[in-house]
C-alpha atoms as a PDB file:
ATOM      1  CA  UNK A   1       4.968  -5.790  38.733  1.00  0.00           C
ATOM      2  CA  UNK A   2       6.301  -7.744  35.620  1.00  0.00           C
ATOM      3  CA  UNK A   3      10.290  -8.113  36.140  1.00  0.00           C
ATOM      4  CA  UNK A   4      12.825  -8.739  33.344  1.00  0.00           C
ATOM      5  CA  UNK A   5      15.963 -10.179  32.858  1.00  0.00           C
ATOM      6  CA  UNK A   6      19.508  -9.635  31.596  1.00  0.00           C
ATOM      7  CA  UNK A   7      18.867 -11.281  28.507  1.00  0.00           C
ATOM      8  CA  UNK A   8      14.882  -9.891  28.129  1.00  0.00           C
ATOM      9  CA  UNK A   9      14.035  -9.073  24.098  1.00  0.00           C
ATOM     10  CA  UNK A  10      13.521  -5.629  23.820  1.00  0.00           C
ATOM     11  CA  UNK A  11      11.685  -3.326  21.069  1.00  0.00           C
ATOM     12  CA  UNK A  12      10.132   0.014  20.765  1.00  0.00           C
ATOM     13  CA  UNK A  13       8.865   2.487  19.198  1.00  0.00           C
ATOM     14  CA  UNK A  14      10.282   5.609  17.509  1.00  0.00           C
ATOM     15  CA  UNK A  15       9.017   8.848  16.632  1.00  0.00           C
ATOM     16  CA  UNK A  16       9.070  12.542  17.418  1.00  0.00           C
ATOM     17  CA  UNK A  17       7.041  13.329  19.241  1.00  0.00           C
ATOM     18  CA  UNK A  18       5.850   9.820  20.088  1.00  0.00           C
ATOM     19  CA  UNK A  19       3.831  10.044  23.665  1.00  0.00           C
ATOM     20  CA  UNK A  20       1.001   9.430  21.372  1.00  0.00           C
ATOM     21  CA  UNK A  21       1.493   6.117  20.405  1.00  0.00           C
ATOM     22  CA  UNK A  22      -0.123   3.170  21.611  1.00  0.00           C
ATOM     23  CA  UNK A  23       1.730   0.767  20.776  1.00  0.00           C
ATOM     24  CA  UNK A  24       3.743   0.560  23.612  1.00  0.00           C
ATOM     25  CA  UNK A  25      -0.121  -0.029  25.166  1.00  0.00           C
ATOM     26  CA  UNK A  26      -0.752  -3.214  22.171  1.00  0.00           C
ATOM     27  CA  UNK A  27       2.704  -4.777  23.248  1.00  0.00           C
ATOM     28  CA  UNK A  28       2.893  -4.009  26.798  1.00  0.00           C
ATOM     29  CA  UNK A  29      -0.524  -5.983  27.355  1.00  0.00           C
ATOM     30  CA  UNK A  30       0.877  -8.592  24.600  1.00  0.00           C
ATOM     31  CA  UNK A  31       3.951  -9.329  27.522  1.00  0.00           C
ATOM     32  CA  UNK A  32       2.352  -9.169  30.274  1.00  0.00           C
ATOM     33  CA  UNK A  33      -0.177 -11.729  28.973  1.00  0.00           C
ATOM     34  CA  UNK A  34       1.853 -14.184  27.470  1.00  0.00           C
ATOM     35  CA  UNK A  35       4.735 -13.374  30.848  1.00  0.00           C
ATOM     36  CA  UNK A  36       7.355 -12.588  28.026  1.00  0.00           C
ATOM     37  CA  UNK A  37      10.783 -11.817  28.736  1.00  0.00           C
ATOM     38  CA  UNK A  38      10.941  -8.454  27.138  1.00  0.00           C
ATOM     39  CA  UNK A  39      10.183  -4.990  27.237  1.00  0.00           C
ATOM     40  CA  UNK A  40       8.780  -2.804  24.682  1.00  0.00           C
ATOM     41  CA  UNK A  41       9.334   1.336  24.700  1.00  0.00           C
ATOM     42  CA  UNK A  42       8.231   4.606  23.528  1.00  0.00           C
ATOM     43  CA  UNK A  43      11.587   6.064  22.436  1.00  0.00           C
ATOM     44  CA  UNK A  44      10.920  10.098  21.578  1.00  0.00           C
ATOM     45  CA  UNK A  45      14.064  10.466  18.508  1.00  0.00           C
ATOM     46  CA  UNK A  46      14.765  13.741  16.726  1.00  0.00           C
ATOM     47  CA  UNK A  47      14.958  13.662  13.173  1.00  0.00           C
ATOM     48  CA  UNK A  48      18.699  14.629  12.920  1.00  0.00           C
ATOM     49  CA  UNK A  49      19.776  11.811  15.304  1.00  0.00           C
ATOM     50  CA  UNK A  50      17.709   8.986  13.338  1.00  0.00           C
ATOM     51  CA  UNK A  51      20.133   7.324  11.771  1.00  0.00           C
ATOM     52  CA  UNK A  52      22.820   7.248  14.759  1.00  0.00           C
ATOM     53  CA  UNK A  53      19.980   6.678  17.073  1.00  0.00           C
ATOM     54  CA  UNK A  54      18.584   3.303  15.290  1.00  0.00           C
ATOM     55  CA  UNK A  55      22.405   1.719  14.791  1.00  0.00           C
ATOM     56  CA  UNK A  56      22.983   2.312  18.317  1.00  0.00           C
ATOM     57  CA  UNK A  57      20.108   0.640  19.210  1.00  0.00           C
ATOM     58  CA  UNK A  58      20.942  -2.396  16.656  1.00  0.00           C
ATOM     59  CA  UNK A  59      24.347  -2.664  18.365  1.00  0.00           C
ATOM     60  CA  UNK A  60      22.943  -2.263  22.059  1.00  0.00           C
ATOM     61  CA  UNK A  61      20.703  -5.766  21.104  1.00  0.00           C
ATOM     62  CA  UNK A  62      17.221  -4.207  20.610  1.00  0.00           C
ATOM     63  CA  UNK A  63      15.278  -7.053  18.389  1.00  0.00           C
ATOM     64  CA  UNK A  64      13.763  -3.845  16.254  1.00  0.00           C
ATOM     65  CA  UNK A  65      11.183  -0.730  16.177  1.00  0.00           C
ATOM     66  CA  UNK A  66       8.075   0.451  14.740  1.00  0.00           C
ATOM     67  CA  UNK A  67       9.120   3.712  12.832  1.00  0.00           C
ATOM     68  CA  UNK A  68       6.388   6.714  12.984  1.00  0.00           C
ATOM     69  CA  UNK A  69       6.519   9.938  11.479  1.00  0.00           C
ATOM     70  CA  UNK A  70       8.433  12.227  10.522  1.00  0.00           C
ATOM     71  CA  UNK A  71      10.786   8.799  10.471  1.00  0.00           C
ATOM     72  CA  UNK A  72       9.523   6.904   8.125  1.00  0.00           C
ATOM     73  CA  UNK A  73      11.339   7.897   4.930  1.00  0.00           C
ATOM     74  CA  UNK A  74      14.682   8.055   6.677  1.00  0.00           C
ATOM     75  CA  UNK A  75      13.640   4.112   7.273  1.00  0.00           C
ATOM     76  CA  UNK A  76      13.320   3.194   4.512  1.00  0.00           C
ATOM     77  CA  UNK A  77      16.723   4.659   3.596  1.00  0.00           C
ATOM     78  CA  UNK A  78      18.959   3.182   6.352  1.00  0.00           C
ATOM     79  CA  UNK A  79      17.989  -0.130   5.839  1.00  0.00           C
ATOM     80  CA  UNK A  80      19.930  -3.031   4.265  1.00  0.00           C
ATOM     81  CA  UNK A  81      17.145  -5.087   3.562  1.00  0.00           C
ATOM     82  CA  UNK A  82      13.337  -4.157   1.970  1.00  0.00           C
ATOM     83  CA  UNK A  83      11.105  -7.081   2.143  1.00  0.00           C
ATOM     84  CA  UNK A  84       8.969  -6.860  -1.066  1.00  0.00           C
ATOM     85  CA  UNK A  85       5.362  -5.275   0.604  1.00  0.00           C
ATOM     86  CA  UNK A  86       7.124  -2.595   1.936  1.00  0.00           C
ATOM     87  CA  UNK A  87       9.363  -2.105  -1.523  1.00  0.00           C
ATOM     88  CA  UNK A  88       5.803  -2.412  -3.620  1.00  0.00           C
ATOM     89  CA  UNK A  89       3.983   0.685  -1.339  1.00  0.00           C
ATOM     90  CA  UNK A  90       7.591   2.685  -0.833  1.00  0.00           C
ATOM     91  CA  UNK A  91       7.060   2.640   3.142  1.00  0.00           C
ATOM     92  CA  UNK A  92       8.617   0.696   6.208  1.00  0.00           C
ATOM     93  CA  UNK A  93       7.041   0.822   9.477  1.00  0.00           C
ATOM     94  CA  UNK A  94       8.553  -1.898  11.365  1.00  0.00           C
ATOM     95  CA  UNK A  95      12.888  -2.368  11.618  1.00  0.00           C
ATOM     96  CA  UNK A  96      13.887  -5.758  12.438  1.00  0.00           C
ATOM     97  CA  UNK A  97      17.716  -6.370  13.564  1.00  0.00           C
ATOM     98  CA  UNK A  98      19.208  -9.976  12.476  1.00  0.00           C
ATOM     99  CA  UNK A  99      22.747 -10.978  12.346  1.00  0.00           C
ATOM    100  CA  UNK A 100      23.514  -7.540  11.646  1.00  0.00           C
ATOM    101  CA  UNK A 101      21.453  -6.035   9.165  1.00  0.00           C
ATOM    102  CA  UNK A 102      18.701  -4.129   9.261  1.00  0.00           C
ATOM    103  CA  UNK A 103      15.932  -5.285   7.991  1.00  0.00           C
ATOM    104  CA  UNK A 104      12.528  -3.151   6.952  1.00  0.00           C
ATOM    105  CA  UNK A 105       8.725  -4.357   6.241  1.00  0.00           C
ATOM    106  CA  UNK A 106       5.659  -2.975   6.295  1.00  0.00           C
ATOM    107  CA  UNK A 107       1.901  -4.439   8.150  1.00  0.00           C
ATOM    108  CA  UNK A 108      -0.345  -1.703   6.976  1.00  0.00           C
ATOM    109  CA  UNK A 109      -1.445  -4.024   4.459  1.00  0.00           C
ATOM    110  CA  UNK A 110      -1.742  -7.184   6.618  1.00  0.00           C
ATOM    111  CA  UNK A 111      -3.547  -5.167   9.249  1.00  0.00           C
ATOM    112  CA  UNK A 112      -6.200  -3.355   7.243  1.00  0.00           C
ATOM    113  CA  UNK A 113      -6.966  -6.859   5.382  1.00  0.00           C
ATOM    114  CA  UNK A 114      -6.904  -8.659   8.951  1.00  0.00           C
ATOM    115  CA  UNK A 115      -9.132  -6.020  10.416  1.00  0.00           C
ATOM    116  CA  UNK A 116     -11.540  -6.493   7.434  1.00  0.00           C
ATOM    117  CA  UNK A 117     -11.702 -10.025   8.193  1.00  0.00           C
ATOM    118  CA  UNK A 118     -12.140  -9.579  11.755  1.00  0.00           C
ATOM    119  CA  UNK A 119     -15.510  -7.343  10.922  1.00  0.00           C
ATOM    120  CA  UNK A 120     -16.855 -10.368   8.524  1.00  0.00           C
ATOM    121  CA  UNK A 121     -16.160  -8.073   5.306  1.00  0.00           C
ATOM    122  CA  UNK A 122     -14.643 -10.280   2.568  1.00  0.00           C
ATOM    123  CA  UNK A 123     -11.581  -8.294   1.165  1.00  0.00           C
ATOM    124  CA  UNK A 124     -11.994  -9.140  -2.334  1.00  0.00           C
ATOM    125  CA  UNK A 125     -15.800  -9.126  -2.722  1.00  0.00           C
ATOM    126  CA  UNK A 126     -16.612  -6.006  -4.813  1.00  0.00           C
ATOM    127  CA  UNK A 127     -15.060  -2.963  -6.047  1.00  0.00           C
ATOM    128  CA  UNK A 128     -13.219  -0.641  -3.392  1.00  0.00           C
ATOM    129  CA  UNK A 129     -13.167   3.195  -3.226  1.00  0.00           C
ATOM    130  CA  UNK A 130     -10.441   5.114  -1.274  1.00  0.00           C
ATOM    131  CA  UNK A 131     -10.162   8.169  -0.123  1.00  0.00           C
ATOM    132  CA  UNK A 132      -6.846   9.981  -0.066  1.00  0.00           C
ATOM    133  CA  UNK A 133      -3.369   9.490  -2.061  1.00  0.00           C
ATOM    134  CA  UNK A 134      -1.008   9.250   1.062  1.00  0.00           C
ATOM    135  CA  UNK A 135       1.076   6.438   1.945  1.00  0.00           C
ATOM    136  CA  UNK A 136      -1.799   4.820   3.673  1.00  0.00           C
ATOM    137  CA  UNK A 137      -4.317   4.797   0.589  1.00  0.00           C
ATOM    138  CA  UNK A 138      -1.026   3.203  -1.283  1.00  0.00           C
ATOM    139  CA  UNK A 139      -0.590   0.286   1.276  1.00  0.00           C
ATOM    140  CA  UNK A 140      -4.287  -0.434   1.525  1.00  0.00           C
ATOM    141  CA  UNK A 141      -4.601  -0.229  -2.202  1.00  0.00           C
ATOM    142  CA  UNK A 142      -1.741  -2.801  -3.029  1.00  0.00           C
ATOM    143  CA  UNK A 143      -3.302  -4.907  -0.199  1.00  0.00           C
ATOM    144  CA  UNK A 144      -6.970  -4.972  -1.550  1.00  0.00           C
ATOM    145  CA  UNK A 145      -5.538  -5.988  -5.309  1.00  0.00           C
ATOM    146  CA  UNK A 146      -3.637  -8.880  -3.928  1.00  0.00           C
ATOM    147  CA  UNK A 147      -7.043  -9.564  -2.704  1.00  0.00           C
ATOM    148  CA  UNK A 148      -8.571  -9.712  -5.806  1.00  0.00           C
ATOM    149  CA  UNK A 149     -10.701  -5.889  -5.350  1.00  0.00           C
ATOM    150  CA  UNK A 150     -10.261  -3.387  -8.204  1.00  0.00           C
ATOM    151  CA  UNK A 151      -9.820  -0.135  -6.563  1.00  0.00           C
ATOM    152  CA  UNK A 152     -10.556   3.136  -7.655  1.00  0.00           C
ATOM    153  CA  UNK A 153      -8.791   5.973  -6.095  1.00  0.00           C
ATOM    154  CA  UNK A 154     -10.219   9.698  -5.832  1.00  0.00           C
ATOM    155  CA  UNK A 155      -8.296  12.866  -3.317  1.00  0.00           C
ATOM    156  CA  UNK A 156      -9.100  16.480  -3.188  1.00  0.00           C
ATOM    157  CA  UNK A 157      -6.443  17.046  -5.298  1.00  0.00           C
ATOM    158  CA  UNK A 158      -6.843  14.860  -8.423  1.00  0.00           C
ATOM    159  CA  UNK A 159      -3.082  15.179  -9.506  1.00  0.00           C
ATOM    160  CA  UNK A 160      -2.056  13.228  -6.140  1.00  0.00           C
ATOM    161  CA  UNK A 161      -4.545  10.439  -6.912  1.00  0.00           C
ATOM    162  CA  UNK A 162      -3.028   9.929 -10.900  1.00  0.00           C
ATOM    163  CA  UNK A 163       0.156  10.188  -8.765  1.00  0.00           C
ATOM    164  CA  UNK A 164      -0.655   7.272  -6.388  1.00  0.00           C
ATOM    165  CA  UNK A 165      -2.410   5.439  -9.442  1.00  0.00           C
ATOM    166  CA  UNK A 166       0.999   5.349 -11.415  1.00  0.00           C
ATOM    167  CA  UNK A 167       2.349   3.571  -8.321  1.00  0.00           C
ATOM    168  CA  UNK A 168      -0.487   0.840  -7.706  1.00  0.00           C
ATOM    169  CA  UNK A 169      -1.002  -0.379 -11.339  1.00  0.00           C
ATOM    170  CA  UNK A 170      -4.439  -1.204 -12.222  1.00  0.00           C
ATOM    171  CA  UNK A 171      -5.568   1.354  -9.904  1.00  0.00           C
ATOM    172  CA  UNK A 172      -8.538   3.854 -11.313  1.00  0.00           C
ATOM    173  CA  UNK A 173      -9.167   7.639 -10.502  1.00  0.00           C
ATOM    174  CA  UNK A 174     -12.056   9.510 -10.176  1.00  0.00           C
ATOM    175  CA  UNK A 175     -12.827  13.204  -9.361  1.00  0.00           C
ATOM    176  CA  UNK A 176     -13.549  13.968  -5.625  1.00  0.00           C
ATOM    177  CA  UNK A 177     -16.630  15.317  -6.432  1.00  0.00           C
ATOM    178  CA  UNK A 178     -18.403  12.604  -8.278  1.00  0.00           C
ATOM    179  CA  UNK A 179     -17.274  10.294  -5.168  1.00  0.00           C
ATOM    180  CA  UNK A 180     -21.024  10.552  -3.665  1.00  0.00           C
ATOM    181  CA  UNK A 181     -22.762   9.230  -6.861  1.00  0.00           C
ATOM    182  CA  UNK A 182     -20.216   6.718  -7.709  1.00  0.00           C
ATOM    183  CA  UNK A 183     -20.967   5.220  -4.630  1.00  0.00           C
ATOM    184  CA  UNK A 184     -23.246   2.567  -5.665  1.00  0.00           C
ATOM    185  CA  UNK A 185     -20.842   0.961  -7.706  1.00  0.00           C
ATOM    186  CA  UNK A 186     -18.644  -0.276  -4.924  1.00  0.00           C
ATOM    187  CA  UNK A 187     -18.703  -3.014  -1.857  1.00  0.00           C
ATOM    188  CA  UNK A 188     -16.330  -1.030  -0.065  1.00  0.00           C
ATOM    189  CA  UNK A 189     -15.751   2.853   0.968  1.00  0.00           C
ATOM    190  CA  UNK A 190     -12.189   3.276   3.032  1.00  0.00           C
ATOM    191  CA  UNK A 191     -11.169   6.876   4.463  1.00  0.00           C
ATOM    192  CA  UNK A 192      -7.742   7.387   4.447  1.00  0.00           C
ATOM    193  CA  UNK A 193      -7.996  10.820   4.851  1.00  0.00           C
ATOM    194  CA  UNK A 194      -7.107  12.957   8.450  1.00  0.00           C
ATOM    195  CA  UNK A 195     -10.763  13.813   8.040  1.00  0.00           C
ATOM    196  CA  UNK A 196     -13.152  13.152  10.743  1.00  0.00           C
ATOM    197  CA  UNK A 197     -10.222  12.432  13.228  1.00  0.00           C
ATOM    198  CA  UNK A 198     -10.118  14.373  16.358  1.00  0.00           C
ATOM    199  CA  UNK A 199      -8.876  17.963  15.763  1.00  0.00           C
ATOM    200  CA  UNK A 200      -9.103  17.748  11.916  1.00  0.00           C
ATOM    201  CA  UNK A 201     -12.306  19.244   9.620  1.00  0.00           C
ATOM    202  CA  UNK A 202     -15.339  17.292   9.133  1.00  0.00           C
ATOM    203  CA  UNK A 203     -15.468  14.397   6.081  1.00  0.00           C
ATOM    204  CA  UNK A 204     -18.166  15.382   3.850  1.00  0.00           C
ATOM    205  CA  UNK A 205     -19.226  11.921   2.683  1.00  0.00           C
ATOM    206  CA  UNK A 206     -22.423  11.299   1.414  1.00  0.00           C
ATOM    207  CA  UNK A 207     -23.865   7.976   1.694  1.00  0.00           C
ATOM    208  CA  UNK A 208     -27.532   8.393   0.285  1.00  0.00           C
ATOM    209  CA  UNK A 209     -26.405   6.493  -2.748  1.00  0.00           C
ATOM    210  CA  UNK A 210     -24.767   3.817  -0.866  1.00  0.00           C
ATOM    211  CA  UNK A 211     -25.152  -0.222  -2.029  1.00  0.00           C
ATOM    212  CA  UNK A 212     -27.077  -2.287   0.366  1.00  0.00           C
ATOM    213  CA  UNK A 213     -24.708  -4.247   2.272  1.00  0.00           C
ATOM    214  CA  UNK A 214     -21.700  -1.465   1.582  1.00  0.00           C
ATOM    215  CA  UNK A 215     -18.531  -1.696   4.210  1.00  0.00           C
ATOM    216  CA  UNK A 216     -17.296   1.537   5.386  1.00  0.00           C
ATOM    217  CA  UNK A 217     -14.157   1.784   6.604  1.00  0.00           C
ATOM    218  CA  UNK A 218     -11.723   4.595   8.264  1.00  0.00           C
ATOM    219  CA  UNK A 219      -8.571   4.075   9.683  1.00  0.00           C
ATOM    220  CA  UNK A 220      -8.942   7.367  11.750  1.00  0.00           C
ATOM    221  CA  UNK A 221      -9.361   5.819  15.840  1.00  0.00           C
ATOM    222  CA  UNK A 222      -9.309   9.035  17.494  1.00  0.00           C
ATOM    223  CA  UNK A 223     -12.396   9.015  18.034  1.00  0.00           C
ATOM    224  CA  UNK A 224     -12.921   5.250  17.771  1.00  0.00           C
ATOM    225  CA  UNK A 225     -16.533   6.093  15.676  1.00  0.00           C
ATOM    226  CA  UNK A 226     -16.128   8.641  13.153  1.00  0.00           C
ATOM    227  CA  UNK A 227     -19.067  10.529  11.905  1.00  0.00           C
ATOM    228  CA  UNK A 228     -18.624   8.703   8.696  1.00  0.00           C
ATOM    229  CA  UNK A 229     -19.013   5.177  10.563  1.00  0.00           C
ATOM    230  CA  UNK A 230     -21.688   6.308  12.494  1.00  0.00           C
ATOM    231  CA  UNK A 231     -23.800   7.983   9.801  1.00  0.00           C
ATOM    232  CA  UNK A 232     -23.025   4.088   8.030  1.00  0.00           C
ATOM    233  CA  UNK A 233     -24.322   2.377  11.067  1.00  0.00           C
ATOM    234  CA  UNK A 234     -27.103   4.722  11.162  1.00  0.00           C
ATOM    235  CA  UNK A 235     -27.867   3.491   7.428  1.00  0.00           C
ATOM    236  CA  UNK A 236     -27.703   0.030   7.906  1.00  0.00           C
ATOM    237  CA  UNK A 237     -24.460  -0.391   6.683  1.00  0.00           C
ATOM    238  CA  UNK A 238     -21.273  -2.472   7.608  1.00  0.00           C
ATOM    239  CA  UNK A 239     -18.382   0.099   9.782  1.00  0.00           C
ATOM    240  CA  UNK A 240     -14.895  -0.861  10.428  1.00  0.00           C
ATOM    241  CA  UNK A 241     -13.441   0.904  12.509  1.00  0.00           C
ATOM    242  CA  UNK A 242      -9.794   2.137  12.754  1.00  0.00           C
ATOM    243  CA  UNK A 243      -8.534   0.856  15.778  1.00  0.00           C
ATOM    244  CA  UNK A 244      -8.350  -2.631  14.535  1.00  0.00           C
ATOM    245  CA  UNK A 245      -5.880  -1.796  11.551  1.00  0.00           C
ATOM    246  CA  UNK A 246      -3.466  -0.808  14.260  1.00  0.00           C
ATOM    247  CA  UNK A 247      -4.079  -3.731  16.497  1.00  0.00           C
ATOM    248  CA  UNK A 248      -3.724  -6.343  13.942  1.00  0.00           C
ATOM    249  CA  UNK A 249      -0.281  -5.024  12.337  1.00  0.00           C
ATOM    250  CA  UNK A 250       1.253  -5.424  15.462  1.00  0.00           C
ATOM    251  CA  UNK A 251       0.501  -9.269  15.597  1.00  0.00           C
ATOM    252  CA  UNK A 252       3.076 -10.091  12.817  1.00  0.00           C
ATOM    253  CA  UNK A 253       5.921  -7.685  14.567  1.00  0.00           C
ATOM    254  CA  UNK A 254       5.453  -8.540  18.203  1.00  0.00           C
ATOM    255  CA  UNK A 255       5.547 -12.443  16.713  1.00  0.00           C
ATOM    256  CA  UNK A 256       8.905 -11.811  15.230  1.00  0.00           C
ATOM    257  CA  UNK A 257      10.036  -9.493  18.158  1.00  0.00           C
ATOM    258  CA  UNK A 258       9.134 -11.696  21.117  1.00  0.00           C
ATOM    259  CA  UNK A 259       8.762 -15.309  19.947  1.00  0.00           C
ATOM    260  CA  UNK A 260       4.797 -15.518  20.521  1.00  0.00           C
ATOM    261  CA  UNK A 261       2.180 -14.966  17.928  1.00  0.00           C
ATOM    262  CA  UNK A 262      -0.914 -12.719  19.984  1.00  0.00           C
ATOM    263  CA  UNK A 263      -4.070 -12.549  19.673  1.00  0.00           C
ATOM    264  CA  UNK A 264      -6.176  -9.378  19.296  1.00  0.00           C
ATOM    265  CA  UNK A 265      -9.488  -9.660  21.449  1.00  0.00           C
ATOM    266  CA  UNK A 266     -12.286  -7.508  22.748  1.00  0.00           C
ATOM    267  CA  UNK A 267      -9.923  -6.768  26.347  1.00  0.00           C
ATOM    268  CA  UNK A 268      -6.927  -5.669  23.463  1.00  0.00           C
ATOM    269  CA  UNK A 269      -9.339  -3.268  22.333  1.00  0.00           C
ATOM    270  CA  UNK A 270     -10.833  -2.198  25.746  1.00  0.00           C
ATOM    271  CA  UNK A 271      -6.975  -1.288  26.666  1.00  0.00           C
ATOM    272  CA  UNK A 272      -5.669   0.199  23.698  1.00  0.00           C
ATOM    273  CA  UNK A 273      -8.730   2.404  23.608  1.00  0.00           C
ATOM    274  CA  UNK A 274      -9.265   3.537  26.919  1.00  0.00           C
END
């Protein structure tokens, strides 16, 4: 049994409900590995007690939390600090605590780039196409330009994408239904949608007209291969899955948290996933 100290580093994670994140899974295997002395913990906050809840915390010595929904507005809010990412895509996942201030960023970006990497696709190689206009498609979309992709954006509802596209300058938009024969014209596909994920309708996705060589990508993990990744392996195409986006934008905050910079590896994924 790992044992901690009085003066163990401790973070968490807050959402409500929140007994389905995993991240107390990514960091928990993260401390035992590295025989940190810290703890990491699922804490289950209502919305109405945010605020109160996260400057208690700050004051009991947490080092910070991840922030899931319905929190993650209210973040963004409380804090005294934005670091520029999370300013750019309007969204703060992770809290940090220092000298008295809290402090907000957000890894979607670093962890759907790092997860990219980690499945030999080249961020910036070709055009990307995303799917959706949430907060999501806005982090990955900032994250692919500063990679050097020109993205084009396309949602069921077209008014959501020109939304999204005011906020990510540069950013293109093109009617959901022409996504299946615009297809050719792009190195990467990336679902951002709740589509295909475990309880949620199917993702109608053709990929007939697919480039040779084409990534596919969906952040959904739940299940770990989506139909869309499948049909793409099927096809001879490159998948990335979703899983890894989570993994890797946990490297950067358990770093800052705990004092140790971790590794994501095949028995990271083989935990988290079971």
């Amino acid at each position: 049994m790992k044992l901690i100290s009085g003066s163990a580093h401790v973070a968490g994670v807050i959402g409500w409900p929140v007994a389905h994140s995993r991240s107390p899974r990514i960091h928990g295997t993260w401390l035992e590995r590295h025989g940190v002395d810290g703890a990491y913990v699922p804490l289950a906050i209502q919305p109405q007690d945010f605020i109160p809840a996260v400057q208690g915390l700050a004051k009991a010595g947490f080092r910070g939390v991840n922030v899931t929904i319905p929190h993650k507005e209210a973040a963004f809010a409380l804090c005294d600090e934005v670091e520029a990412f999370a300013r750019r895509v309007g969204a703060v996942n992770m809290l940090t605590f220092e000298n008295g201030r809290i402090i907000g960023r957000n890894y979607d970006g670093y962890g759907y780039i790092a997860n990219l990497r980690a499945h030999g696709v080249r961020p910036g190689a070709g055009a990307a196409l995303i799917l959706g206009a949430g907060g999501a498609a806005r982090a990955i979309a900032a994250a692919l330009q500063d990679e050097g992709a020109e993205v084009t954006l396309t949602n069921r509802t077209r008014e959501r994408a020109e939304e999204l596209a005011r906020l990510v300058p540069g950013a293109r938009v093109l009617d959901w239904e022409h996504r299946a024969e615009a297809l050719g014209d792009y190195a990467l596909l990336v679902n951002t949608t709740a589509l295909g994920m475990t309880g949620e309708g199917p993702l109608e996705m053709d990929l007939d007209g697919a480039a040779p060589g084409l990534a596919v990508s969906d952040i959904v993990y739940a299940p770990l291969e989506t139909a869309l990744l499948a049909d793409a392996r099927a096809r001879g195409l490159k998948p990335v899955e979703g899983l890894g986006m989570l993994l890797h934008q946990a490297v950067p905050a358990f770093e800052r948290w705990f004092g140790v910079r971790p590794a994501v590896d095949d028995e990271l994924y083989r935990i988290v996933a079971a």
